[in-house]
C-alpha atoms as a PDB file:
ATOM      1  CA  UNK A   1      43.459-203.363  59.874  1.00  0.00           C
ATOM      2  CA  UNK A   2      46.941-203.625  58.124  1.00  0.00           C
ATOM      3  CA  UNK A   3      47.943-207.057  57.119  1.00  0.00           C
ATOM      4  CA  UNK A   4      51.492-206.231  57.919  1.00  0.00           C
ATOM      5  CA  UNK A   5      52.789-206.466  61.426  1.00  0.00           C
ATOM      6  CA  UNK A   6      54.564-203.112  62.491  1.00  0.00           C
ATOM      7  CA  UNK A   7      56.803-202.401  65.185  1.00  0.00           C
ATOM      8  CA  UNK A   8      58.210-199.062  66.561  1.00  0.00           C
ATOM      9  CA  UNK A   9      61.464-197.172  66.128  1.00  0.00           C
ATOM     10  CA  UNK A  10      61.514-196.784  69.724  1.00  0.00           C
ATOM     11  CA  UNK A  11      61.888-200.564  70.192  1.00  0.00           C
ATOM     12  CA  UNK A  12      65.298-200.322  68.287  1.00  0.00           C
ATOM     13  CA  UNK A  13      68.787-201.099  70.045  1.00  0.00           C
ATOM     14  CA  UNK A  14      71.610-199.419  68.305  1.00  0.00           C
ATOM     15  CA  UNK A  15      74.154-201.662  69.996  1.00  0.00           C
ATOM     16  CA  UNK A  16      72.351-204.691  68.098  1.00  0.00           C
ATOM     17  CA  UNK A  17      73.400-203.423  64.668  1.00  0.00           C
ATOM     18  CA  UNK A  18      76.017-205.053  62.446  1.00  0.00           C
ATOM     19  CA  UNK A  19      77.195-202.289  59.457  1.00  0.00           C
ATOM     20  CA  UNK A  20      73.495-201.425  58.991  1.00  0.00           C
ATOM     21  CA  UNK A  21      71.837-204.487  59.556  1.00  0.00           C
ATOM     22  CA  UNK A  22      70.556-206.335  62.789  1.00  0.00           C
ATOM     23  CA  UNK A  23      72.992-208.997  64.612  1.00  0.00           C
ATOM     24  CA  UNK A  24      72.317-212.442  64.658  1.00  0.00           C
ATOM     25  CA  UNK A  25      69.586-213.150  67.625  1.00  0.00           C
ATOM     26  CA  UNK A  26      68.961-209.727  68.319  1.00  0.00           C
ATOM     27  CA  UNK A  27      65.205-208.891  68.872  1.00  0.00           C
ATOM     28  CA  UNK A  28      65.366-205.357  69.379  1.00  0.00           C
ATOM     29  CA  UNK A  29      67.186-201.896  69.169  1.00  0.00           C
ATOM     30  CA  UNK A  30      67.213-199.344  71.107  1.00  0.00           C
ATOM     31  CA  UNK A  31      68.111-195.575  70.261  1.00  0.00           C
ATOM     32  CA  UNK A  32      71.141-194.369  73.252  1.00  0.00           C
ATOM     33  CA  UNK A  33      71.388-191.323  74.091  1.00  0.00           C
ATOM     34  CA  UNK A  34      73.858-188.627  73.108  1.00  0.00           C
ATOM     35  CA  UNK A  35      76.854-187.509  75.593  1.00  0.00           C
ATOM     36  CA  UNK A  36      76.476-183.879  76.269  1.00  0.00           C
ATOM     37  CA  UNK A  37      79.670-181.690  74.899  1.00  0.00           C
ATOM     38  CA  UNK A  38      82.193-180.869  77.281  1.00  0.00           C
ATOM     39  CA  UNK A  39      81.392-176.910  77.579  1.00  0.00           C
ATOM     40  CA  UNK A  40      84.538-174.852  76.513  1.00  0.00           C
ATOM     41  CA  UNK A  41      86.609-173.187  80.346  1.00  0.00           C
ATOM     42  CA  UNK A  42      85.393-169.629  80.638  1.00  0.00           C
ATOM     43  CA  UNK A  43      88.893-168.502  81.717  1.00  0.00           C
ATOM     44  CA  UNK A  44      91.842-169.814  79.337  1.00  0.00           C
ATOM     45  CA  UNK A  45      94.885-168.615  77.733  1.00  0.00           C
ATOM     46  CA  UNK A  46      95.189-168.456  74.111  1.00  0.00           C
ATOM     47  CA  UNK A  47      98.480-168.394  71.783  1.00  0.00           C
ATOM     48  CA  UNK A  48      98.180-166.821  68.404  1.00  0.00           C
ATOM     49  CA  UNK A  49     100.404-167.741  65.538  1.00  0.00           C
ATOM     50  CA  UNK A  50     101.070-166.462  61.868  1.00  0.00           C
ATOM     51  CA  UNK A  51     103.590-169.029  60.737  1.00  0.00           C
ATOM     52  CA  UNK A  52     106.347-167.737  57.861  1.00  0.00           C
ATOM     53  CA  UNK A  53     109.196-169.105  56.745  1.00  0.00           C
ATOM     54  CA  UNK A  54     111.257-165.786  57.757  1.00  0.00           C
ATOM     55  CA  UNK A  55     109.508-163.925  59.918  1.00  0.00           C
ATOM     56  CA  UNK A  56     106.879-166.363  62.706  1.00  0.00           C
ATOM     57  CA  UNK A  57     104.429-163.374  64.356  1.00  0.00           C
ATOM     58  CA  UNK A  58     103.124-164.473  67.963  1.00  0.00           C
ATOM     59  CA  UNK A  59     100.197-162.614  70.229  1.00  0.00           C
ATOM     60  CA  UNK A  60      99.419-164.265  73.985  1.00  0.00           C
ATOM     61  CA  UNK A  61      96.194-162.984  75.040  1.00  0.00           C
ATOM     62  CA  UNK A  62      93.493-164.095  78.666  1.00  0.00           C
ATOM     63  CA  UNK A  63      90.077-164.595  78.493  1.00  0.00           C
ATOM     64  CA  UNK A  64      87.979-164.278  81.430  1.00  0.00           C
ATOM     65  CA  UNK A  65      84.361-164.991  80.352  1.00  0.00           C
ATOM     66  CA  UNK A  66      83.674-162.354  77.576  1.00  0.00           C
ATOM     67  CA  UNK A  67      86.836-159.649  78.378  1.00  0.00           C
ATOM     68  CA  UNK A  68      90.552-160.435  77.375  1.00  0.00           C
ATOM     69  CA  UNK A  69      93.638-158.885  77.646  1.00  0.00           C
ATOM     70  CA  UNK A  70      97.174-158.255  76.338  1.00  0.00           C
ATOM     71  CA  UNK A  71      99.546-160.026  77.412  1.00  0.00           C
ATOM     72  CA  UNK A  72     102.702-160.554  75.275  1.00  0.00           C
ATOM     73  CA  UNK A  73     103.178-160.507  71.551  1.00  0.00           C
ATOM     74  CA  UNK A  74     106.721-160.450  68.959  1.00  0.00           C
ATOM     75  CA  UNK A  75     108.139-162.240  65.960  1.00  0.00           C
ATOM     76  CA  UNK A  76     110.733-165.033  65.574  1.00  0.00           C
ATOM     77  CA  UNK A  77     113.202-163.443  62.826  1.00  0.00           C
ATOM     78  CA  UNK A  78     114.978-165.958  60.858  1.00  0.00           C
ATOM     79  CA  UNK A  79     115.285-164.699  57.636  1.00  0.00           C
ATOM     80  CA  UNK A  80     118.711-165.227  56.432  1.00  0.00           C
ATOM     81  CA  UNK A  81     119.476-168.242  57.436  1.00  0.00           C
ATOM     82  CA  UNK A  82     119.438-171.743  55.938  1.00  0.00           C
ATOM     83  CA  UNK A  83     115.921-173.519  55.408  1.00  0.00           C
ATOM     84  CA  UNK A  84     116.857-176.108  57.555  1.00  0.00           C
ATOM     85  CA  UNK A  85     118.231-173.714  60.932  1.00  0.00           C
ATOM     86  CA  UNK A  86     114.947-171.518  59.907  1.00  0.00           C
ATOM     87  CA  UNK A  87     112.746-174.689  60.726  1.00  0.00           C
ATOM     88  CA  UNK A  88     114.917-175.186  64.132  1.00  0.00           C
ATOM     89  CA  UNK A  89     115.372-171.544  65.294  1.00  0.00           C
ATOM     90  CA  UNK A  90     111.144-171.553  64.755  1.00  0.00           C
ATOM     91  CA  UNK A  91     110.712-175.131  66.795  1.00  0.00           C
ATOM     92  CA  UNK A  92     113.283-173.989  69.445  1.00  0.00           C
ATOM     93  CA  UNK A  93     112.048-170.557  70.273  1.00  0.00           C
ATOM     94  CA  UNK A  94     108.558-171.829  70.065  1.00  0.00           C
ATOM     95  CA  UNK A  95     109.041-174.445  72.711  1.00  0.00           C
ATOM     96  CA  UNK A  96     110.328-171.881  75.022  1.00  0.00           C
ATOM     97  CA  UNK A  97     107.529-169.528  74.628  1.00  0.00           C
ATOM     98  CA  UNK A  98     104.769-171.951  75.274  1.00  0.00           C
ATOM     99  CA  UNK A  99     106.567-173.217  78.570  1.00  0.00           C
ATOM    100  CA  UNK A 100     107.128-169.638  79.546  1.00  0.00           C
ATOM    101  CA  UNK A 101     103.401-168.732  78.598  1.00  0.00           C
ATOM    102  CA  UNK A 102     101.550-171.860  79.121  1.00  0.00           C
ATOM    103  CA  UNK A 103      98.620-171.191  76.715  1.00  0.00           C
ATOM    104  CA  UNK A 104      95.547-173.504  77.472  1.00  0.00           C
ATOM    105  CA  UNK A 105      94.846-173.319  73.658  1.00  0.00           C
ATOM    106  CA  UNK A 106      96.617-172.094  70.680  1.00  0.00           C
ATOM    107  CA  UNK A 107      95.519-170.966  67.270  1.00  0.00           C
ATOM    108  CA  UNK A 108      97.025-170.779  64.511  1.00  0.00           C
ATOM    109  CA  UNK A 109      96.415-169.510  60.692  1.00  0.00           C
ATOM    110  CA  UNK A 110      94.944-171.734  58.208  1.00  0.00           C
ATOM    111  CA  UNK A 111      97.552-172.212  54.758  1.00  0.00           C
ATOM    112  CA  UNK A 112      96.305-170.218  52.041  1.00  0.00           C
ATOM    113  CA  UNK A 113      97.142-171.085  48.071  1.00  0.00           C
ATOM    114  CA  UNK A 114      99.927-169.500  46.901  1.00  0.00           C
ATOM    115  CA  UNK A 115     100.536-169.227  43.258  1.00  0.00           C
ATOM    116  CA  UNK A 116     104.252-169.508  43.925  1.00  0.00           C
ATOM    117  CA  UNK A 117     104.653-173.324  44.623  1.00  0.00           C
ATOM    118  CA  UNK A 118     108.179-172.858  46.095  1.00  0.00           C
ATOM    119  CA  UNK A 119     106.497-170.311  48.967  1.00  0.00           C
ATOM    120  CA  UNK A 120     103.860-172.240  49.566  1.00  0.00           C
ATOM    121  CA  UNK A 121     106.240-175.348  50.297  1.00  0.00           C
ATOM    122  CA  UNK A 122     108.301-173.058  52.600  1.00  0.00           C
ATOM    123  CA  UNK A 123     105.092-171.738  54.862  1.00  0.00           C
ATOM    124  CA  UNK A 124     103.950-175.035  55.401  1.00  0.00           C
ATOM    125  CA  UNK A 125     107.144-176.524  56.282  1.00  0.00           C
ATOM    126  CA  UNK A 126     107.417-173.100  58.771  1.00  0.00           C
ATOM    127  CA  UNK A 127     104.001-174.299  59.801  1.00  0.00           C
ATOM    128  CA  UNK A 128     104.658-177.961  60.165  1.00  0.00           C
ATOM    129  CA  UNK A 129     108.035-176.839  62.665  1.00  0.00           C
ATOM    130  CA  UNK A 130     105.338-174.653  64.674  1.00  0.00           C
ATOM    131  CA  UNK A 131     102.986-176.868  65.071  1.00  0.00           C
ATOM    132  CA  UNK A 132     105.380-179.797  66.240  1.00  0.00           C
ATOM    133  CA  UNK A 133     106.348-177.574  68.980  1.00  0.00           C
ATOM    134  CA  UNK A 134     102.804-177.459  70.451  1.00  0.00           C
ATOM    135  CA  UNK A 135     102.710-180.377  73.572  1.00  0.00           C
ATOM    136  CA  UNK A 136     100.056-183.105  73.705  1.00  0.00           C
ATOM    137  CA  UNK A 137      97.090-182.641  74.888  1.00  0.00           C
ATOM    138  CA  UNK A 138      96.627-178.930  74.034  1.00  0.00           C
ATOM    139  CA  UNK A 139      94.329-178.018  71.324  1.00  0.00           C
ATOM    140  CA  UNK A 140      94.741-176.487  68.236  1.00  0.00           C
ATOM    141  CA  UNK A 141      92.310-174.543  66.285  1.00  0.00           C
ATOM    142  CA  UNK A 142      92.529-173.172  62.763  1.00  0.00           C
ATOM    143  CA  UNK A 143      91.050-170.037  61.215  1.00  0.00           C
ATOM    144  CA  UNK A 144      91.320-168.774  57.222  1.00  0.00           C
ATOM    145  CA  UNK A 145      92.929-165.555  56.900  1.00  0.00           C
ATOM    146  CA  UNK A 146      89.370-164.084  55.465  1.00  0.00           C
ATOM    147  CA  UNK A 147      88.095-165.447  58.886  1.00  0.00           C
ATOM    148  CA  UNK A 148      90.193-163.697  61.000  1.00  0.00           C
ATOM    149  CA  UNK A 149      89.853-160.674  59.389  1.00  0.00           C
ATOM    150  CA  UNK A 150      85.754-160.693  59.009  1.00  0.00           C
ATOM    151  CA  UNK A 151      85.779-161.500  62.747  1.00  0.00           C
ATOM    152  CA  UNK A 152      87.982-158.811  63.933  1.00  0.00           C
ATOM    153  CA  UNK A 153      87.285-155.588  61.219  1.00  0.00           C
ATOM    154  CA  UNK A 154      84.086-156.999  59.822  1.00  0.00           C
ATOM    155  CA  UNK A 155      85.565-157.130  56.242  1.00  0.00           C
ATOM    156  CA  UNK A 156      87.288-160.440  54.459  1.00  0.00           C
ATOM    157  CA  UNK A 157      88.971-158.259  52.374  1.00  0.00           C
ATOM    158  CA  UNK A 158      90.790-156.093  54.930  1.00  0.00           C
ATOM    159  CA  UNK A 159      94.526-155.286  54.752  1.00  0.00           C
ATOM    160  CA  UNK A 160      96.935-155.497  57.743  1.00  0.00           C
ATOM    161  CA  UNK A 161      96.788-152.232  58.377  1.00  0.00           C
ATOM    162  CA  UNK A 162      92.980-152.355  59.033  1.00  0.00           C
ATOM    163  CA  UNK A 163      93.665-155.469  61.676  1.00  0.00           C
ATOM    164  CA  UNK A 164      96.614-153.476  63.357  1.00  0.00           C
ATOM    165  CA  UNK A 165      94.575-150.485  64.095  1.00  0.00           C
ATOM    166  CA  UNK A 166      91.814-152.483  65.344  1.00  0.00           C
ATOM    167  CA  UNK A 167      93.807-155.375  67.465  1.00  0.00           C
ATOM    168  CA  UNK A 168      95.378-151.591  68.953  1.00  0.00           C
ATOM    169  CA  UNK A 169      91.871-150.394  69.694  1.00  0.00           C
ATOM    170  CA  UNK A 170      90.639-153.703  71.716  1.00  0.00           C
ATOM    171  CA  UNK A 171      93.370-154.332  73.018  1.00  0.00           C
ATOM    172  CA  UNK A 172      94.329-150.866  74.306  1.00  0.00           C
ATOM    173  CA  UNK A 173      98.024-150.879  72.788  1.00  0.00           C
ATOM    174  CA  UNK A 174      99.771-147.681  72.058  1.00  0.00           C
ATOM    175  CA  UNK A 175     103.162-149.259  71.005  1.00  0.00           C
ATOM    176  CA  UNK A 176     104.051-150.095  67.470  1.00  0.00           C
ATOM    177  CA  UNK A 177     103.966-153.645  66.516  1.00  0.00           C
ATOM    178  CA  UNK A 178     104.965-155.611  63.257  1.00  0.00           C
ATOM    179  CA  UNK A 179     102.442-156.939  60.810  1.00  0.00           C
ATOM    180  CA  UNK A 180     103.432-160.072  61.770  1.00  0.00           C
ATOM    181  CA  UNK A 181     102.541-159.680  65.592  1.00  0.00           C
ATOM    182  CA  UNK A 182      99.377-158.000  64.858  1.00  0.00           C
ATOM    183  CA  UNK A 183      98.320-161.008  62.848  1.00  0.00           C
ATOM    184  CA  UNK A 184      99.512-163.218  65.441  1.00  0.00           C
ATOM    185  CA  UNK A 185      97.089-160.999  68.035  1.00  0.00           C
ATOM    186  CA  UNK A 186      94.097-160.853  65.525  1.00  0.00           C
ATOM    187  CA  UNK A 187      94.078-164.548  65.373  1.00  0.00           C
ATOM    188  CA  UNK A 188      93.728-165.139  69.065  1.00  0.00           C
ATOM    189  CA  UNK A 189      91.724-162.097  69.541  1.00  0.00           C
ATOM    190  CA  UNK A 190      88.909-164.210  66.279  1.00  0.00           C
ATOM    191  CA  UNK A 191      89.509-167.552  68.514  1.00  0.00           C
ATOM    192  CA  UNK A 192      88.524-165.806  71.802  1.00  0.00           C
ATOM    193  CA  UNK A 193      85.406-163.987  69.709  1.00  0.00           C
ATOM    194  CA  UNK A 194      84.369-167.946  68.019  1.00  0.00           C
ATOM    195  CA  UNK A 195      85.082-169.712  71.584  1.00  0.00           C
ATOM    196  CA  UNK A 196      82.406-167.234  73.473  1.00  0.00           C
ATOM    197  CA  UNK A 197      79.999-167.954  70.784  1.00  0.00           C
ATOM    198  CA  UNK A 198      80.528-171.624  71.441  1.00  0.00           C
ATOM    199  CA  UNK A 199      80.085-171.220  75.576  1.00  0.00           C
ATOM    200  CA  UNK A 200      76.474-168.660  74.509  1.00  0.00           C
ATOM    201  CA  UNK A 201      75.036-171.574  72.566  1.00  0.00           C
ATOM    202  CA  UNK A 202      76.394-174.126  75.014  1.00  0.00           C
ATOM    203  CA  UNK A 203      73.798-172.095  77.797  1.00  0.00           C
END
């Protein structure tokens, strides 16, 4: 027989513990239980966005369980004006399009390095104006551009004219669209592909 006493891990109380160590006067811990995850909506609306400093590409698709559709997609032009109006016209006609829209969730591109310090300031300040135009309370999800394009072509190295065709093809769009819109649509269209993942584990 051991000469040491032993006691179980079962017996401990996590609510007893003080940084690591047991309280004063506590006796015994026990292990709680995790909260279940919220499981994601089946049906939801999702913004796209491809922030830029002139040109701001949007795509508004609806998921219902594992299809989605096409519903609106442009660009907010504001090349040509100052840096400052730029940030405004984006916040301003971003605002509008999310209360005309009402997106459930939005996603938006990640920043990418650029070697040009001066663009790279620019995006993220075009980014930082698009993102404060997003209300409370809905979320935001990020995806790298490599992301976006693995999940929609099946390549991280594919060009834009790669996603266009494809966002065309599941999408069923025969109108020409800007790079910038097609981006916008290929990011929504990678959220709604990551979110059904999400609700097939969550079964």
């Amino acid at each position: 027989m051991s000469r040491y006493r032993t006691r179980s891990w079962r017996a401990l109380d996590v609510g007893t513990l003080v940084e690591g160590r047991l309280a004063p006067g506590a006796s015994s811990v026990r292990v709680a239980e995790p909260k279940p995850r919220p499981k994601p909506a089946l049906n939801v609306r999702i913004l796209g966005l491809d922030p830029g400093s002139r040109r701001t590409g949007f795509g508004v698709i609806e998921c219902r369980g594992a299809d989605y559709t096409h519903v609106a997609h442009g660009c907010i032009a504001v090349a040509g004006l100052e840096l400052a109006d730029r940030l405004r016209r984006i916040f301003e006609a971003l605002t509008g399009l999310i209360a005309e829209h009402g997106p459930g969730e939005i996603a938006v591109e990640r920043v990418f390095v650029n070697r040009n310090v001066e663009s790279a300031l620019k995006l993220g300040q075009a980014r930082g104006a698009a993102l404060c135009a997003i209300p409370e309370g809905v979320p935001v999800f990020e995806y790298a551009p490599r992301a976006i394009k693995l999940a929609l072509v099946g390549s991280g190295g594919a060009d834009k004219t790669q996603v266009g065709h494809m966002i065309k093809t599941l999408l069923q769009l025969n109108e020409k669209m800007s790079p910038d819109a097609s981006d916008a649509l290929a990011i929504a269209v990678c959220h709604a592909h990551t979110r059904r993942l999400h609700q097939l584990a969550s079964r």
